[in-house]
Each structure stands twice: as C-alpha cells, then as structure tokens.
C-alpha atoms as a PDB file:
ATOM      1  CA  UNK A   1      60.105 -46.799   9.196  1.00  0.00           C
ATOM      2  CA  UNK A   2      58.712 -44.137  11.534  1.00  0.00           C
ATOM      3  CA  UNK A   3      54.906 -43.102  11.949  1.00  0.00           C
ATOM      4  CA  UNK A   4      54.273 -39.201  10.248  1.00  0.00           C
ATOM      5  CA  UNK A   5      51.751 -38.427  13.131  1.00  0.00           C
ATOM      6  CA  UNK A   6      54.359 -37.785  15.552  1.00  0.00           C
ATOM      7  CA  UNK A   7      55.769 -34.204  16.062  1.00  0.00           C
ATOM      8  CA  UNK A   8      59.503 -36.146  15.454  1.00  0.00           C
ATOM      9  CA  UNK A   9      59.749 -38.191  12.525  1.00  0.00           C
ATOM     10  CA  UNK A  10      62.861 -40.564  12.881  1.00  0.00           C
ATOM     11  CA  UNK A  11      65.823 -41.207  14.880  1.00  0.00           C
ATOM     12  CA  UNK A  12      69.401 -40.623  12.595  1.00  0.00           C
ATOM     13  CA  UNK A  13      72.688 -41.931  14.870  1.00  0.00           C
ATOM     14  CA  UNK A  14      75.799 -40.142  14.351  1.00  0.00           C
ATOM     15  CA  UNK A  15      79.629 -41.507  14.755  1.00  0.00           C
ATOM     16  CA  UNK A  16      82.242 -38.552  15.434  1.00  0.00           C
ATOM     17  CA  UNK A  17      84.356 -38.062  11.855  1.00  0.00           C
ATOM     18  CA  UNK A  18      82.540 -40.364   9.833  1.00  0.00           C
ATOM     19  CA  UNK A  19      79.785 -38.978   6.857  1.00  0.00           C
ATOM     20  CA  UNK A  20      76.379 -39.889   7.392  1.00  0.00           C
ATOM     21  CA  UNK A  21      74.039 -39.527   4.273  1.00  0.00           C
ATOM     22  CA  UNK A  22      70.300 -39.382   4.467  1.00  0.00           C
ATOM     23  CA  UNK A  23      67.470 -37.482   3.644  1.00  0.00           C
ATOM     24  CA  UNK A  24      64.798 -35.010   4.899  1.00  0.00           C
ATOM     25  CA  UNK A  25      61.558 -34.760   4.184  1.00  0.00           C
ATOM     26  CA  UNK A  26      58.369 -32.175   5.437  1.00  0.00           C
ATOM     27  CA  UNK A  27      56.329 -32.344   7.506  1.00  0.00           C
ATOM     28  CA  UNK A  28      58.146 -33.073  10.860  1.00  0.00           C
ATOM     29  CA  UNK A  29      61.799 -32.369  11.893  1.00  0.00           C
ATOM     30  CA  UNK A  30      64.386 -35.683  11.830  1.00  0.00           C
ATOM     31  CA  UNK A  31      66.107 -36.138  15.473  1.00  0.00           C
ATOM     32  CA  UNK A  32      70.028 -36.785  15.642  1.00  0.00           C
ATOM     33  CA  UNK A  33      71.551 -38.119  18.497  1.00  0.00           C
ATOM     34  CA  UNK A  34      75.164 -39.076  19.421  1.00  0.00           C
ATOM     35  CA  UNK A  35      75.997 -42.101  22.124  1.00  0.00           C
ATOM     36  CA  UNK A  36      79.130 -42.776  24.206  1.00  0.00           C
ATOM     37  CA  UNK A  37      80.727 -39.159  23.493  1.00  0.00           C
ATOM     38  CA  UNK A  38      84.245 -39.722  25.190  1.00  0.00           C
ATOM     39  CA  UNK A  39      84.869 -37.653  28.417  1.00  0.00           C
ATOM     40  CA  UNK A  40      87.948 -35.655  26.687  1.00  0.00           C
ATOM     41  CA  UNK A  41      85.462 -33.779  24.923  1.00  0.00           C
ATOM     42  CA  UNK A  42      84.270 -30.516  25.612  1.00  0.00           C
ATOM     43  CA  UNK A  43      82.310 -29.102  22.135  1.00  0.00           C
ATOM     44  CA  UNK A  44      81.092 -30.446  18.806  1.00  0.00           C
ATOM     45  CA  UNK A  45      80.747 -29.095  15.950  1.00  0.00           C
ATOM     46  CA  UNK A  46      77.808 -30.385  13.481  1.00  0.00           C
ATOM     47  CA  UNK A  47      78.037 -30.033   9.402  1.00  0.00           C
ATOM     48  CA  UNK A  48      75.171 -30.163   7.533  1.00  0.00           C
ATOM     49  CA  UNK A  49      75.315 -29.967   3.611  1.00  0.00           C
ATOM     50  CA  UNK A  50      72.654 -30.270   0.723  1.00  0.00           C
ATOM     51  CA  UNK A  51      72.348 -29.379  -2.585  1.00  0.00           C
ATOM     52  CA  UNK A  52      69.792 -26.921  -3.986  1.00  0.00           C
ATOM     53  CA  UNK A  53      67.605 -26.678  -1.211  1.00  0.00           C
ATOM     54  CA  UNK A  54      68.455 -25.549   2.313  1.00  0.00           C
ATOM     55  CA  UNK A  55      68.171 -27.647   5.438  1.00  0.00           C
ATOM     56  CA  UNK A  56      68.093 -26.682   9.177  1.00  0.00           C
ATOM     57  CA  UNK A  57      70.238 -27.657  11.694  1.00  0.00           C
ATOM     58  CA  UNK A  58      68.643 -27.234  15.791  1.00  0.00           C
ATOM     59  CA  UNK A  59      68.930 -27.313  19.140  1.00  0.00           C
ATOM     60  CA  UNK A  60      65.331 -27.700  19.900  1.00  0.00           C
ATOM     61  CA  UNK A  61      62.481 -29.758  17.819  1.00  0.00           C
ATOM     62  CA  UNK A  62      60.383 -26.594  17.139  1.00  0.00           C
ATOM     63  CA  UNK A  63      63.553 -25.205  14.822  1.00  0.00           C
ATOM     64  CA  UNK A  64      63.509 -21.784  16.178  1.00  0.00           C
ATOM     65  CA  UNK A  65      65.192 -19.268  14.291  1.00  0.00           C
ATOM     66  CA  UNK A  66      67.316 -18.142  17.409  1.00  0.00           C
ATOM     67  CA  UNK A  67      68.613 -21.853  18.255  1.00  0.00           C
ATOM     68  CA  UNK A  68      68.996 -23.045  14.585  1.00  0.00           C
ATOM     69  CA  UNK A  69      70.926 -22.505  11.537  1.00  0.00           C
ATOM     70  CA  UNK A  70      68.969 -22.797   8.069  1.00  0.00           C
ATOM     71  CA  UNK A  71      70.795 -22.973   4.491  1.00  0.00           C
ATOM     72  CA  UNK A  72      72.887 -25.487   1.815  1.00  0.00           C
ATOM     73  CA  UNK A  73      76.314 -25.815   4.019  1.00  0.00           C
ATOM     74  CA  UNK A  74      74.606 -24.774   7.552  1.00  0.00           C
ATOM     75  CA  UNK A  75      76.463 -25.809  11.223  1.00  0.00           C
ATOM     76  CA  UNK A  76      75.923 -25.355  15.153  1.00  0.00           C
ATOM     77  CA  UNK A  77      78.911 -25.564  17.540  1.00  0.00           C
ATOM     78  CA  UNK A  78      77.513 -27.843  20.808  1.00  0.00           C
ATOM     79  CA  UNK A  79      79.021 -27.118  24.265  1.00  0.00           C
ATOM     80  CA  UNK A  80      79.310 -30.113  26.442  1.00  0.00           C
ATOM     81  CA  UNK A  81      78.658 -30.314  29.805  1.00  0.00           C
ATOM     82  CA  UNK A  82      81.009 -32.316  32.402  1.00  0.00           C
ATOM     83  CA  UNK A  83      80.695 -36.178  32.236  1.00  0.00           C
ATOM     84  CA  UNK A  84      77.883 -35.562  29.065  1.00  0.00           C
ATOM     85  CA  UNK A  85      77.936 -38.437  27.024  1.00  0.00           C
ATOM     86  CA  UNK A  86      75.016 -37.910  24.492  1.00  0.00           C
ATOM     87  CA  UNK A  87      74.116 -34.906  22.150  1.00  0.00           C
ATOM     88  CA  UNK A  88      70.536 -34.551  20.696  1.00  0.00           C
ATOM     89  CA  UNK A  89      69.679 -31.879  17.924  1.00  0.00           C
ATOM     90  CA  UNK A  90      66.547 -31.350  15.133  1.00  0.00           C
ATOM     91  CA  UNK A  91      67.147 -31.370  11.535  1.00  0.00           C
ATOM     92  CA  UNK A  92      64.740 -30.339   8.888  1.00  0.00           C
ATOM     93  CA  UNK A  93      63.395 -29.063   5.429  1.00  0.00           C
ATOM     94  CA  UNK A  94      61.058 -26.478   4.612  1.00  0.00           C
ATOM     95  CA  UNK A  95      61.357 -27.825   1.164  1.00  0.00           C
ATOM     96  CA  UNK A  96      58.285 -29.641  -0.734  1.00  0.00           C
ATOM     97  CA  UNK A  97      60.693 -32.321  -2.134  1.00  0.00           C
ATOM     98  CA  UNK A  98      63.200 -34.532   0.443  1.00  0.00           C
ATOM     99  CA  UNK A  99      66.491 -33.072   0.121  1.00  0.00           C
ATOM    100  CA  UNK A 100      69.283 -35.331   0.350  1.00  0.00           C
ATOM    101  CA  UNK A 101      72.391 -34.530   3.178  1.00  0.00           C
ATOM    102  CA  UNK A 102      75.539 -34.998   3.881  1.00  0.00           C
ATOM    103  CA  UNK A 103      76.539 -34.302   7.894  1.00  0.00           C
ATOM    104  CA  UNK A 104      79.390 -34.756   9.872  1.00  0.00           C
ATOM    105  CA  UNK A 105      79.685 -34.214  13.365  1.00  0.00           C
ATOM    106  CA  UNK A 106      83.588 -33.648  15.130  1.00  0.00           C
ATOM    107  CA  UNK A 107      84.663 -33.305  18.316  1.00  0.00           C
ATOM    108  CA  UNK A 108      87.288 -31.290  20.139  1.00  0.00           C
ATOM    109  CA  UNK A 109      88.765 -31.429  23.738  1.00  0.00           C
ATOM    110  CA  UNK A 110      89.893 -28.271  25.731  1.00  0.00           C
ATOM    111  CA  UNK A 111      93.382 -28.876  23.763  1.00  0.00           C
ATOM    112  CA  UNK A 112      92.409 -28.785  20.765  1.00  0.00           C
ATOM    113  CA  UNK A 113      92.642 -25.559  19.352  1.00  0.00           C
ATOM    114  CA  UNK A 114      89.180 -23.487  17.825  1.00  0.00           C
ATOM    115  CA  UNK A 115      88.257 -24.442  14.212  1.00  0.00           C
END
C-alpha cells in the first residue's frame, strides 16, 4: 500500500454518483481526486459519512479548520473552474482507531438547480 512517512498517505479515486467505501486511519490525511470531470459541470458537492467517530473533509492537506468540514455526515461544495477536469481534496481522522466511510461525490451544471 502506501509508505506512512509521507505527509499524504494514499491516493482514493472517486466516480461522480457512485459510493466509495474505505477507511481512514491517523497519522496522515488520505488524498481524493476525481479524473475526466465533464465540461457541463460547474460545482461538486462531496459527502462524507462515518459512524461513531468524525472524519474531515478538505480543501488543503494541512485540514485547516477554515477550508474543512469535521464530523459523522460532514460535506464541502467545490466550485469548478472553466475547462477543469480534475478535483483534489484531504480527508482525515483525528480518531485513534480507522474509521470506516462512506462518500459520494455529485455533480451539477449551471442548470441544475442548488441542492
């Protein structure tokens, strides 16, 4: 699997609308990442849910508090830019046992109305 030394532990690849299962564990935040995000769409909305402990859901590695969201059913809203085609957050656990997830990542064009 992936080396603990490094400040980002492992690589988790997401599909728009389909459930992706894994787990977290300390020290060192997991990184997401989305491919070939369709030119129709202009924001995505990530799900993150766990039960028991909370998780953390981020736009940066470090998991700031002011670019993050932390808790059991947590979720950041991702504004595309023109012709972007992959999206890159940080998920993690301040827990001291891995804490199993379920995410979910969809995406909306400018038709679409807001969730």
């Amino acid at each position: 699997m992936s080396h603990r030394a490094r400040p980002i532990s492992g690589l988790i690849e997401f599909s728009v609308g389909k459930f992706r299962y894994f787990e977290l564990n300390r020290p060192f935040p997991e990184e997401a990442i989305l491919h070939d995000i369709s030119s129709n769409v202009t924001f995505l909305i990530f799900q993150i849910h766990s039960q028991y402990q909370n998780t953390t859901v981020s736009f940066s590695p470090t998991l700031l508090s002011n670019s993050s969201e932390t808790g059991t059913a947590s979720g950041l809203v991702f504004i595309l830019r023109p012709e972007q085609s992959t999206c890159t957050w940080y998920l993690g656990t301040s827990g001291i046992q891995p804490v199993q997830n379920m995410a979910i990542l969809l995406s909306y064009s400018e038709r679409d109305p807001v969730p």
